[in-house]
C-alpha atoms as a PDB file:
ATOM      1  CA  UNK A   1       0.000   0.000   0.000  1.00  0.00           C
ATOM      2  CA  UNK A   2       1.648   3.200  -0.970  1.00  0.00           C
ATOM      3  CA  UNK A   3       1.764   5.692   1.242  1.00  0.00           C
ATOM      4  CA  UNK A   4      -0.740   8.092  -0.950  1.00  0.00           C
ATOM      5  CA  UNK A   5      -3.293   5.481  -0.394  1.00  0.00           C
ATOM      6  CA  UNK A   6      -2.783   5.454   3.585  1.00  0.00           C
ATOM      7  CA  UNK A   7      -2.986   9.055   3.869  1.00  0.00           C
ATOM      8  CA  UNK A   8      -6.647   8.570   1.672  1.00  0.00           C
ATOM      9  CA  UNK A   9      -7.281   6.314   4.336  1.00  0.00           C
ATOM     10  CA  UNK A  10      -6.654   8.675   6.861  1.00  0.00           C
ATOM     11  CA  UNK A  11      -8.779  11.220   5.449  1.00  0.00           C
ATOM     12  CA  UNK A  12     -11.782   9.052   5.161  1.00  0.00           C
ATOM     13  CA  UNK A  13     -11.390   8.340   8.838  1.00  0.00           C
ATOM     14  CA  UNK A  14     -10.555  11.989   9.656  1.00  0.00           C
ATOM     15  CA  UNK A  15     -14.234  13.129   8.019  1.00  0.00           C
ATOM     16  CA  UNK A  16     -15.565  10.709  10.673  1.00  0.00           C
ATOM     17  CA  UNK A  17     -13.626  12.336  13.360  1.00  0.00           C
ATOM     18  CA  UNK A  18     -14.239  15.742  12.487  1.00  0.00           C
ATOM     19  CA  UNK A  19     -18.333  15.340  12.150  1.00  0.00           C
ATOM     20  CA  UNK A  20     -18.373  14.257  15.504  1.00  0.00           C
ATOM     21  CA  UNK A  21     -16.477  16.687  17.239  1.00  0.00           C
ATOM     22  CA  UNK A  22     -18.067  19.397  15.078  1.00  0.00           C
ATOM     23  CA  UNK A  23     -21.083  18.319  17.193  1.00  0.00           C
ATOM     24  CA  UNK A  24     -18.640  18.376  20.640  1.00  0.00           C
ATOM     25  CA  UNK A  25     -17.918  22.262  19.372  1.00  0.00           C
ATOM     26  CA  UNK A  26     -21.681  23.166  18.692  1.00  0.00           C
ATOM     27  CA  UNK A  27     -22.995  21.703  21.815  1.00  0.00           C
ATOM     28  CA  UNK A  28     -19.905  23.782  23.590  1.00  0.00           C
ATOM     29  CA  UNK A  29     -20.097  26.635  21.846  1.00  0.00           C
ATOM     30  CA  UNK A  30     -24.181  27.305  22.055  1.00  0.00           C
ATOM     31  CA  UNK A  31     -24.782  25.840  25.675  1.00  0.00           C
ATOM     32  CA  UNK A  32     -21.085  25.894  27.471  1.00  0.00           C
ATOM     33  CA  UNK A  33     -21.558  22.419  27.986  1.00  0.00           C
ATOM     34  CA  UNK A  34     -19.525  19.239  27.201  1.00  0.00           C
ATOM     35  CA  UNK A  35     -21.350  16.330  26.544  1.00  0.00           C
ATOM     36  CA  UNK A  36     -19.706  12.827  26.628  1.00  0.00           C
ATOM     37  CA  UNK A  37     -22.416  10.754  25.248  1.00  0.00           C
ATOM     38  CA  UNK A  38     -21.696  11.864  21.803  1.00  0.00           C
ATOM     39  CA  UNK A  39     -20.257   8.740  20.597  1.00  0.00           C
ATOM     40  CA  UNK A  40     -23.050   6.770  22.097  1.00  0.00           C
ATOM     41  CA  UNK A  41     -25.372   8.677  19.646  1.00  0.00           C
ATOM     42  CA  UNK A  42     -22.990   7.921  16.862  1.00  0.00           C
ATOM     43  CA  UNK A  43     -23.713   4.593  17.617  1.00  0.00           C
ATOM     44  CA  UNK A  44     -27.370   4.848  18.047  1.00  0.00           C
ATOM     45  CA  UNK A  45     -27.435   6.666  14.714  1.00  0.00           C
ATOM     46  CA  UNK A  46     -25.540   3.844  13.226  1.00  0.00           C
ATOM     47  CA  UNK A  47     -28.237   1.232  14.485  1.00  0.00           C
ATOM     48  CA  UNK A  48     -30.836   2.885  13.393  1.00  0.00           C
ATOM     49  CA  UNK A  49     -29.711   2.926   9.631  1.00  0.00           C
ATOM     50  CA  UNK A  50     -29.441  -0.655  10.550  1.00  0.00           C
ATOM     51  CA  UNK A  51     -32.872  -0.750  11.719  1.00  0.00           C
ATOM     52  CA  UNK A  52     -34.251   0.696   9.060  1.00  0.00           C
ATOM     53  CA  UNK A  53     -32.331  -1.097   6.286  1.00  0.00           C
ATOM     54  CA  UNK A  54     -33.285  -4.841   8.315  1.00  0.00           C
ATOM     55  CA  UNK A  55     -36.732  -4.144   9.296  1.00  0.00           C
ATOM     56  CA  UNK A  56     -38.067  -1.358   7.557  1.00  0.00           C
ATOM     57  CA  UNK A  57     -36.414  -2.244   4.375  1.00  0.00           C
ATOM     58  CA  UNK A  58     -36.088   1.487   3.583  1.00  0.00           C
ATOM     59  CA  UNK A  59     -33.273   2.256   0.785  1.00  0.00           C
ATOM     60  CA  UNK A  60     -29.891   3.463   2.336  1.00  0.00           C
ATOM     61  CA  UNK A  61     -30.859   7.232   1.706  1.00  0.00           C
ATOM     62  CA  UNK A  62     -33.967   6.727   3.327  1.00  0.00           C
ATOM     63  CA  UNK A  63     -33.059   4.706   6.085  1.00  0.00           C
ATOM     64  CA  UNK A  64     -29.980   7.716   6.199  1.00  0.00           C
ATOM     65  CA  UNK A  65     -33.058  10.189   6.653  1.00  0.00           C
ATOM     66  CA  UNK A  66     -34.526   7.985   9.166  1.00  0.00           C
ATOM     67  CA  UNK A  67     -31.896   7.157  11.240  1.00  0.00           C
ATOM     68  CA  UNK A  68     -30.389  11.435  10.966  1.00  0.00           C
ATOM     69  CA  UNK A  69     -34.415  11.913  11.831  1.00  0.00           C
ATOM     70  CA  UNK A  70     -34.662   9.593  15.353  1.00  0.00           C
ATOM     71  CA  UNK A  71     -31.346  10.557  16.595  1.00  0.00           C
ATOM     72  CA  UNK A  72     -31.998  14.139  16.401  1.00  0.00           C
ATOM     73  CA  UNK A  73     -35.602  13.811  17.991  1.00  0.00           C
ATOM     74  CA  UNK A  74     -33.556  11.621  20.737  1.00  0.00           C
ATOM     75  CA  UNK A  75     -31.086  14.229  21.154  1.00  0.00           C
ATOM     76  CA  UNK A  76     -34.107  17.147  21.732  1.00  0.00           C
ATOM     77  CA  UNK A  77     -35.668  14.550  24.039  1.00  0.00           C
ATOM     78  CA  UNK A  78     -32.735  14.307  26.171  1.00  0.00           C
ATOM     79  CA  UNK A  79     -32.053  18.362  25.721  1.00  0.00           C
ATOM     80  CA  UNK A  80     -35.557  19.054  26.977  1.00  0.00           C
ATOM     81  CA  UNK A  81     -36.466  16.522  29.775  1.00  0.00           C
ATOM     82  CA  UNK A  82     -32.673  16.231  31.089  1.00  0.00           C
ATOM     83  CA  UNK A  83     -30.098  18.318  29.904  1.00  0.00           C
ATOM     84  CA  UNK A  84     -31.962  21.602  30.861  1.00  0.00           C
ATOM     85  CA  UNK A  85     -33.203  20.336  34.451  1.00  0.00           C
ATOM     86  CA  UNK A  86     -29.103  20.484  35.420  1.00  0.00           C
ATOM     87  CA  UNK A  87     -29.062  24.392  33.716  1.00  0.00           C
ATOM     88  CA  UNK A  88     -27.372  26.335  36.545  1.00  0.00           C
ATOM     89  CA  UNK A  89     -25.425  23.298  38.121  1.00  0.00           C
ATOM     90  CA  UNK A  90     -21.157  22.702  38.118  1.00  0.00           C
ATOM     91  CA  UNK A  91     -20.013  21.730  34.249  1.00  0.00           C
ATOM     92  CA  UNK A  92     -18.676  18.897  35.890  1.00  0.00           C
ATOM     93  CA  UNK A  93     -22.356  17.855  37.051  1.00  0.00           C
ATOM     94  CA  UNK A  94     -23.527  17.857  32.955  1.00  0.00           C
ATOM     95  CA  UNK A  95     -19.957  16.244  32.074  1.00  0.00           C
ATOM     96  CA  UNK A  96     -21.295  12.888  34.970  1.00  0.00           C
ATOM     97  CA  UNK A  97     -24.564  13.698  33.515  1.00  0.00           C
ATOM     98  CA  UNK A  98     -23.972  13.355  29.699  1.00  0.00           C
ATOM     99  CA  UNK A  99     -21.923  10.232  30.924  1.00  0.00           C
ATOM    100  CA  UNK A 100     -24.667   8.441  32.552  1.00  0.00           C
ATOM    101  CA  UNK A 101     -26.784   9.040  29.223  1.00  0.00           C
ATOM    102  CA  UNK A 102     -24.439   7.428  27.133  1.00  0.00           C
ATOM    103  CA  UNK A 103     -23.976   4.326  29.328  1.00  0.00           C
ATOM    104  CA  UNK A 104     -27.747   4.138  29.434  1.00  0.00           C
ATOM    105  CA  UNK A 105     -28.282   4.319  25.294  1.00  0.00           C
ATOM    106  CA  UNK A 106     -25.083   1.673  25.161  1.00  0.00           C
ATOM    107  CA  UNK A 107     -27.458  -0.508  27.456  1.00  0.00           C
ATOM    108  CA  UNK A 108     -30.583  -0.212  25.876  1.00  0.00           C
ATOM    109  CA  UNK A 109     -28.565  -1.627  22.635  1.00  0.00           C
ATOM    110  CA  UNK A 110     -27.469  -4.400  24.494  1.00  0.00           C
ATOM    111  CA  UNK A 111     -30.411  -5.376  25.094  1.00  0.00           C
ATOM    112  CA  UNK A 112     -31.384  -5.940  21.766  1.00  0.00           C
ATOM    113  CA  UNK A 113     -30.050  -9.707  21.616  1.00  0.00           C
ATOM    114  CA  UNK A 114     -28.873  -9.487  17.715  1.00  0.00           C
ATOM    115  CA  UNK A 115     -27.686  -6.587  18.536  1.00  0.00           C
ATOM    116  CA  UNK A 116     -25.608  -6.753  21.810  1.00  0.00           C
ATOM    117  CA  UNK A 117     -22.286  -9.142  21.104  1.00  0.00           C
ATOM    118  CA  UNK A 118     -22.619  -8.962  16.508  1.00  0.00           C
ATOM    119  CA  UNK A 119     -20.699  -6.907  14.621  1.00  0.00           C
ATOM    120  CA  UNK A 120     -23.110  -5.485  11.815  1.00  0.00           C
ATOM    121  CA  UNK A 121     -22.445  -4.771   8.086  1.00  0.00           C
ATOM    122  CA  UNK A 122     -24.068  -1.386   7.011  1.00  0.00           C
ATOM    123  CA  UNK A 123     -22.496  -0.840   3.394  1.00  0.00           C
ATOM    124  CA  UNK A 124     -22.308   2.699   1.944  1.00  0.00           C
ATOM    125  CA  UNK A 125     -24.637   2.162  -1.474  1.00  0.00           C
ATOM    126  CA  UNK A 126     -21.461   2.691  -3.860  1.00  0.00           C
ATOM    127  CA  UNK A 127     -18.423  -0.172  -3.830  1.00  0.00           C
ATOM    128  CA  UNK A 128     -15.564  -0.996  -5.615  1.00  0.00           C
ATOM    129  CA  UNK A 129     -12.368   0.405  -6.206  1.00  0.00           C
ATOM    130  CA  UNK A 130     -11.060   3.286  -8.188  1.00  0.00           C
ATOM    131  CA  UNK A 131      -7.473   2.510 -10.017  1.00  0.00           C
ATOM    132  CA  UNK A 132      -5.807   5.237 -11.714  1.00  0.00           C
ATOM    133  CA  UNK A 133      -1.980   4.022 -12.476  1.00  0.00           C
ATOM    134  CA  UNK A 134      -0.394   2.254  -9.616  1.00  0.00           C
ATOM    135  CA  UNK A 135      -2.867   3.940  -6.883  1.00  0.00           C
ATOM    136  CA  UNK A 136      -5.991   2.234  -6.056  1.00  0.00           C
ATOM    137  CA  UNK A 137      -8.735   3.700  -3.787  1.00  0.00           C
ATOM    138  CA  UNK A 138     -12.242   2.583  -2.174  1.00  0.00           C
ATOM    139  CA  UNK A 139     -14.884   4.118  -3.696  1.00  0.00           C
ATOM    140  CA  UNK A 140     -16.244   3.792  -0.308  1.00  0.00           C
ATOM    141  CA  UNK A 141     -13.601   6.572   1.114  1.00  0.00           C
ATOM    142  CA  UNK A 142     -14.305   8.841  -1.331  1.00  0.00           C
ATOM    143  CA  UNK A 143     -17.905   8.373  -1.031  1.00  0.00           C
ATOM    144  CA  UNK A 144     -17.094   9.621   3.027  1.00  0.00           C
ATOM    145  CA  UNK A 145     -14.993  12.139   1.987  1.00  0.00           C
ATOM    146  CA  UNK A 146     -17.708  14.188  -0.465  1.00  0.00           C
ATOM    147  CA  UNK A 147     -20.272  13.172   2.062  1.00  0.00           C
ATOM    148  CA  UNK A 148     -19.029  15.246   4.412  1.00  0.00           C
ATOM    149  CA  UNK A 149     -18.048  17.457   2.742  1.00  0.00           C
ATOM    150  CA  UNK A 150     -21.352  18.096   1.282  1.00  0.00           C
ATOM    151  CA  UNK A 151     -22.881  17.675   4.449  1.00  0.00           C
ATOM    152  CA  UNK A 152     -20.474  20.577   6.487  1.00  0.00           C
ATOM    153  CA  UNK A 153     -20.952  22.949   3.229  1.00  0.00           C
ATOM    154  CA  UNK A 154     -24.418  22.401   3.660  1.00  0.00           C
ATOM    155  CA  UNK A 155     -24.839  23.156   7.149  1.00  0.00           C
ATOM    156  CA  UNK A 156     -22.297  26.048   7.100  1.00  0.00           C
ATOM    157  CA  UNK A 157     -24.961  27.823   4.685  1.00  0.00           C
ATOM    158  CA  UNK A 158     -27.699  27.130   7.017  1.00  0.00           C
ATOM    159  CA  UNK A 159     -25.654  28.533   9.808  1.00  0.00           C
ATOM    160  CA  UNK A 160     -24.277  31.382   8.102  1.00  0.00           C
ATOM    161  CA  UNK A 161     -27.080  32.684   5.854  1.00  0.00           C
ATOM    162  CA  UNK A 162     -30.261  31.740   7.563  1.00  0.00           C
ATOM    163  CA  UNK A 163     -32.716  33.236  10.377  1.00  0.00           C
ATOM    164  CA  UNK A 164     -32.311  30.448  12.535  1.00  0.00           C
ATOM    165  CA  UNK A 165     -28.669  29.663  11.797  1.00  0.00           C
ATOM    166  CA  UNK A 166     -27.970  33.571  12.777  1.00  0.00           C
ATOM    167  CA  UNK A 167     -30.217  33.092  16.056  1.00  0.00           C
ATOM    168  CA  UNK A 168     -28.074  29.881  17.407  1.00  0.00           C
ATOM    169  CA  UNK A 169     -24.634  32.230  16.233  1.00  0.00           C
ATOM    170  CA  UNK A 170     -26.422  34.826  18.087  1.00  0.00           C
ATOM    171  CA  UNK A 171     -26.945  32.535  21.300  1.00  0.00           C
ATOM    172  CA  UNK A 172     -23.179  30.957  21.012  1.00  0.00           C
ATOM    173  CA  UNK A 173     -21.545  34.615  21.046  1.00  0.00           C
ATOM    174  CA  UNK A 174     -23.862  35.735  24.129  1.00  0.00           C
ATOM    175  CA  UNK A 175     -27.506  34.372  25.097  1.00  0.00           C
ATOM    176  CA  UNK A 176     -28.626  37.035  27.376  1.00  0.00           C
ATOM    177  CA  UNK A 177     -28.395  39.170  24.332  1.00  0.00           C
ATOM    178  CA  UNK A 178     -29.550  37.122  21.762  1.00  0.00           C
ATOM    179  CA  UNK A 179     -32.747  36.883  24.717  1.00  0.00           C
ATOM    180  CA  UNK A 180     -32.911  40.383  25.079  1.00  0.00           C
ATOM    181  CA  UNK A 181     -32.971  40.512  20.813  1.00  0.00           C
ATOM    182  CA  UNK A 182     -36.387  38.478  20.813  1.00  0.00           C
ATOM    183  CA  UNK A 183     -34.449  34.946  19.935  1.00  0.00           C
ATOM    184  CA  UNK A 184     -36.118  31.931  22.089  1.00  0.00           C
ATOM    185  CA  UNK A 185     -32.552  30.734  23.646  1.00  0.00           C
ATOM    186  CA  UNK A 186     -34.070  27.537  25.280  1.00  0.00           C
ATOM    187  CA  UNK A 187     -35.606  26.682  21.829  1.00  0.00           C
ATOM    188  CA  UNK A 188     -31.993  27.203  20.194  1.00  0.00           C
ATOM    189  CA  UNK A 189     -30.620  24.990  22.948  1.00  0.00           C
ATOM    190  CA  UNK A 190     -33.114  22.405  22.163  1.00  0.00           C
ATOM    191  CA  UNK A 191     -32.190  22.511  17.971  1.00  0.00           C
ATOM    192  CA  UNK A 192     -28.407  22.707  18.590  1.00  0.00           C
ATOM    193  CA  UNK A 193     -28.447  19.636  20.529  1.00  0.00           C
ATOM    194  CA  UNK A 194     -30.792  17.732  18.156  1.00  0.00           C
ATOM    195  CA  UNK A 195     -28.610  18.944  15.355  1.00  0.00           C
ATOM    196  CA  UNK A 196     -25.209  17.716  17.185  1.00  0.00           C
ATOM    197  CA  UNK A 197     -27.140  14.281  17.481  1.00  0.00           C
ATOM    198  CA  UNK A 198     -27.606  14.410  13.690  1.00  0.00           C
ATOM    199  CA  UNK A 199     -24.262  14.873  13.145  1.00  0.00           C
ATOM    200  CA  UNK A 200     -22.791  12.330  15.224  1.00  0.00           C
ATOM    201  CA  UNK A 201     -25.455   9.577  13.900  1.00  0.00           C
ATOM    202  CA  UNK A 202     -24.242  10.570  10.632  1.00  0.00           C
ATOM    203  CA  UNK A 203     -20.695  10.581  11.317  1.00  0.00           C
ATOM    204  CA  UNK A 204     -21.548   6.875  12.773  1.00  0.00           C
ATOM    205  CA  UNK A 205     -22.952   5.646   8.986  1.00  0.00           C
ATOM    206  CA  UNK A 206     -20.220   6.803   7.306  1.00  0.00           C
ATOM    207  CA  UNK A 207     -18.159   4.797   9.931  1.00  0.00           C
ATOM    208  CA  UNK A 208     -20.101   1.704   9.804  1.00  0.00           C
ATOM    209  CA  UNK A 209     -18.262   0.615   6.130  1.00  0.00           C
ATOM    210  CA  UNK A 210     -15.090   0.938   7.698  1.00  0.00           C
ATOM    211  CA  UNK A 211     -15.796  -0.620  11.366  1.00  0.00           C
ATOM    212  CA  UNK A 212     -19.103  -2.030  11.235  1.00  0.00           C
ATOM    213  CA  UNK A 213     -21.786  -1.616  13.020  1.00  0.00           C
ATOM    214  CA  UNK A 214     -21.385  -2.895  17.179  1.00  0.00           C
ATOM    215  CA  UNK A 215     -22.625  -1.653  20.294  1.00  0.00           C
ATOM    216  CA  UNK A 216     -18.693  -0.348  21.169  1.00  0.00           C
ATOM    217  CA  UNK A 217     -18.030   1.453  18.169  1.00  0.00           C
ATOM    218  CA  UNK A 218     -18.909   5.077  20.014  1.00  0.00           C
ATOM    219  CA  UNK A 219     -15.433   4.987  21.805  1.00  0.00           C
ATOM    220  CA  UNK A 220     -14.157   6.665  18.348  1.00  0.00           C
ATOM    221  CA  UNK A 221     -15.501   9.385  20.331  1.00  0.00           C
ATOM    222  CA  UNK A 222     -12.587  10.257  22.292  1.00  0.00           C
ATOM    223  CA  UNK A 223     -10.304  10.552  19.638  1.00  0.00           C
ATOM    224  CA  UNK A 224     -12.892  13.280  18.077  1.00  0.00           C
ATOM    225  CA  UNK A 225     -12.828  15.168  21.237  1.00  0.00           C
ATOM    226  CA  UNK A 226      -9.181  15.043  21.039  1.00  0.00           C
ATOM    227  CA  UNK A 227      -9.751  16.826  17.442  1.00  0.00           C
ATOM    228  CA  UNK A 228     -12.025  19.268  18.951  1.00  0.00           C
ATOM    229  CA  UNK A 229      -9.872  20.316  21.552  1.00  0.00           C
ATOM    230  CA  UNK A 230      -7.151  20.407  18.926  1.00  0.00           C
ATOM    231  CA  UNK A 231      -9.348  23.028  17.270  1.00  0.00           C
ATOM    232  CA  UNK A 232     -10.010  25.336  20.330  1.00  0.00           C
ATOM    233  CA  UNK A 233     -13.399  23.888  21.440  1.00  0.00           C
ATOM    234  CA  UNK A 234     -14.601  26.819  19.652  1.00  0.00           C
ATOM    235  CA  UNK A 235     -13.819  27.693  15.774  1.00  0.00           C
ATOM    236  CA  UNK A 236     -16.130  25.278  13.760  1.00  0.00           C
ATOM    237  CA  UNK A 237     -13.187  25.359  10.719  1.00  0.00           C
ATOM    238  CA  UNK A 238     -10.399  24.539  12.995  1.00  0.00           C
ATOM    239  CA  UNK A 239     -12.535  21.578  14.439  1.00  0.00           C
ATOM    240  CA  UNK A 240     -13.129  20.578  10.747  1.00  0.00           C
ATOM    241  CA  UNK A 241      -9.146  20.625  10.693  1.00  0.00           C
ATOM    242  CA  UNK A 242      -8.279  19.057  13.898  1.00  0.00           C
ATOM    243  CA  UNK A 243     -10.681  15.718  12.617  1.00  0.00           C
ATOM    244  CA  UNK A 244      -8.639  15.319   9.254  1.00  0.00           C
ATOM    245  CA  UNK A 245      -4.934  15.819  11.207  1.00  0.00           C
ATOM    246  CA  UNK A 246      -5.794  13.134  13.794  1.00  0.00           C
ATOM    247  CA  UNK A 247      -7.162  10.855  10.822  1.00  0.00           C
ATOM    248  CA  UNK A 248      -4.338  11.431   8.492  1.00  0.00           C
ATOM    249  CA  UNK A 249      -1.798  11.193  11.458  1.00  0.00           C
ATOM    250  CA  UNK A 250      -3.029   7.991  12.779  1.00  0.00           C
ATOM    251  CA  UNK A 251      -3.332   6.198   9.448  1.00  0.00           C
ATOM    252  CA  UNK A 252       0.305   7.665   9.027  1.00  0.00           C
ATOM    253  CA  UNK A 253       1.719   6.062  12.351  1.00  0.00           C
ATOM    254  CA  UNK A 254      -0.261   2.817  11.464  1.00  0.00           C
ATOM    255  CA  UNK A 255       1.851   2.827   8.461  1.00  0.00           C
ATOM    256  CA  UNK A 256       5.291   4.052   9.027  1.00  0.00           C
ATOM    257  CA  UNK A 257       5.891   3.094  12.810  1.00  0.00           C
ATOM    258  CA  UNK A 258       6.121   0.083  14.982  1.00  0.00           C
ATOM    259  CA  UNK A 259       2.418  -1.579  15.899  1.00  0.00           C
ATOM    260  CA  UNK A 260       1.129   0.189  19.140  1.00  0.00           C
ATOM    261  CA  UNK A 261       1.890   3.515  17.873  1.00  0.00           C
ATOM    262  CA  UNK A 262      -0.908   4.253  16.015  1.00  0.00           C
ATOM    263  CA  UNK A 263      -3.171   4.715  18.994  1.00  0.00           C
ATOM    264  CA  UNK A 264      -0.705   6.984  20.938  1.00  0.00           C
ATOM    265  CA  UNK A 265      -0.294   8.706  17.962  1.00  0.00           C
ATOM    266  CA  UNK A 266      -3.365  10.860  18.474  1.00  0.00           C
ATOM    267  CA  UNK A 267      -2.617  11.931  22.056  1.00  0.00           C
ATOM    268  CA  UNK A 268       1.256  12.731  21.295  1.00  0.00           C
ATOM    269  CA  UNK A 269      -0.205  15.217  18.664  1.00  0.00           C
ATOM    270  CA  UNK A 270      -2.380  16.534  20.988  1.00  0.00           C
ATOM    271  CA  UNK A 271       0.206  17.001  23.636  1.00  0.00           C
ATOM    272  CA  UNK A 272       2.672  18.415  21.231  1.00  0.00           C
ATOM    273  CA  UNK A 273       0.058  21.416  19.610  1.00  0.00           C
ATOM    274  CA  UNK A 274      -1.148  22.104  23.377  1.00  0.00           C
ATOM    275  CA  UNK A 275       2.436  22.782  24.656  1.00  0.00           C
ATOM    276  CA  UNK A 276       3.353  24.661  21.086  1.00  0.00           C
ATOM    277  CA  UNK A 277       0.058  26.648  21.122  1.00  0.00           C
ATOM    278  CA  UNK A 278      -2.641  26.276  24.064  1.00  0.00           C
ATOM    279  CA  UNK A 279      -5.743  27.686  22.835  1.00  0.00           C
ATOM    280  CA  UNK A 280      -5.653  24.847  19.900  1.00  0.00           C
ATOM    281  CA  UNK A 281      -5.269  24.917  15.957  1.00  0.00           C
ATOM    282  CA  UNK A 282      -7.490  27.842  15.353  1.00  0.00           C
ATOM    283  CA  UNK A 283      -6.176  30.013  18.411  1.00  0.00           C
ATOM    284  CA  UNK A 284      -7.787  33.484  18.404  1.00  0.00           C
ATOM    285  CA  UNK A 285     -10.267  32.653  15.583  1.00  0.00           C
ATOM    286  CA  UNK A 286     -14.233  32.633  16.438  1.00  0.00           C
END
């Protein structure tokens, strides 16, 4: 495998990355809250494209529309009945909080007999393999890759050139006077976290080629937060950056350095850009 193909790899795994700490960043940035069951709803996002594709035998761009639709209902459920009764309490209290959520969702999946101990194929609905010279490439990664791209393009128009989009900017740069402006802040809250559910069920199909679909596939989570935190927790772009680094270094590690290294790969570049620069990748941007 040349190395041209690895670092394809890498990107396709870095798209995955950066969707779901885009929705670490949005939650943050809208709410000042961190929430740890993100990769829990990457996982219930994944299972319900399952769901749909098993039981509902709905196409894969339906069952994508399902499965993008329940997840980001589940995620304004949890918003309205949970996540806003702890308004007003420690972060740390919302950090246990978000937690306990996840753990619970990871349970009610393994509940699900088929479900609990199987590893699931959930195919993307274009295969094969691209050859051009000596370089081949899965159609499947560059399926992922203009996914999401077409995906973040599509939701930075919404959030940059819409009414609603400018009311949740509005409520990220300073809620008391986006309140005081007429915007509904505790309706915003509600949206932002059923659109950061969306994303992270999404970012979970477009994993599900590469991993498949199991009930312990949402620990890809951590590495994402490591990308959002290599982005500044704040600057949507640099979070989009900080997703395709970690992907491209990790598939670089995997390929170039002793087995092992690949995995503390992620966290060495993390280390190294928070001692060279503090505030992240996209220090002193918004």
């Amino acid at each position: 495998m040349s190395l041209l193909q690895v670092l394809l790899s890498g990107i396709a795994a870095g798209c995955v990355y950066a969707l779901v700490a885009l929705s670490f960043v949005l939650i943050y940035k809208s709410t000042d809250a961190v929430s740890f069951m993100q990769g829990e709803l990457m996982m219930s996002g994944a299972f319900a494209a399952l769901a749909a594709g098993s039981f509902l035998a709905l196409p894969w761009w339906l069952g994508l529309a399902f499965a993008l639709g329940v997840t980001a209902l589940a995620g304004a459920g949890i918003e309205r009945l949970v996540i806003r009764r702890a308004a007003g309490q420690a972060h740390m209290a919302v950090v246990m909080l978000t937690l306990g959520l996840g753990m619970m969702l990871r349970g009610l999946v393994g509940m699900v007999p088929a479900w609990s101990s199987q590893t699931h194929a959930l195919p993307l609905p274009v295969t094969g393999v691209w050859r051009a010279g000596g370089l081949a490439v899965s159609v499947e990664q560059l399926t992922v890759a203009g996914l999401t791209a077409a995906f973040c393009l599509g939701f930075w128009l919404f959030y940059r050139h819409t009414r609603t989009g400018l009311a949740l900017r509005a409520c990220a740069e300073n809620a008391s006077a986006a309140a005081l402006m007429g915007v509904a802040v505790p309706r915003m809250h509600t949206l932002v976290w059923a659109l950061a559910a969306a994303m992270a069920a999404f970012a979970g199909i477009l994993l599900a080629p590469i991993t498949f679909v199991h009930a312990g596939m949402g620990l890809i989570a951590l590495k994402s937060f490591a990308a959002a935190v290599l982005g500044g927790m704040a600057s949507l772009p640099g979070t989009l950056a900080g997703g395709l680094l970690v992907g491209v270094v990790e598939a670089a590690a995997g390929y170039a350095l002793p087995e092992g290294f690949k995995e503390a790969a992620v966290w060495l570049l993390l280390l190294a850009v928070m001692f060279w620069r503090p505030g992240g990748l996209a220090a002193g941007r918004g």
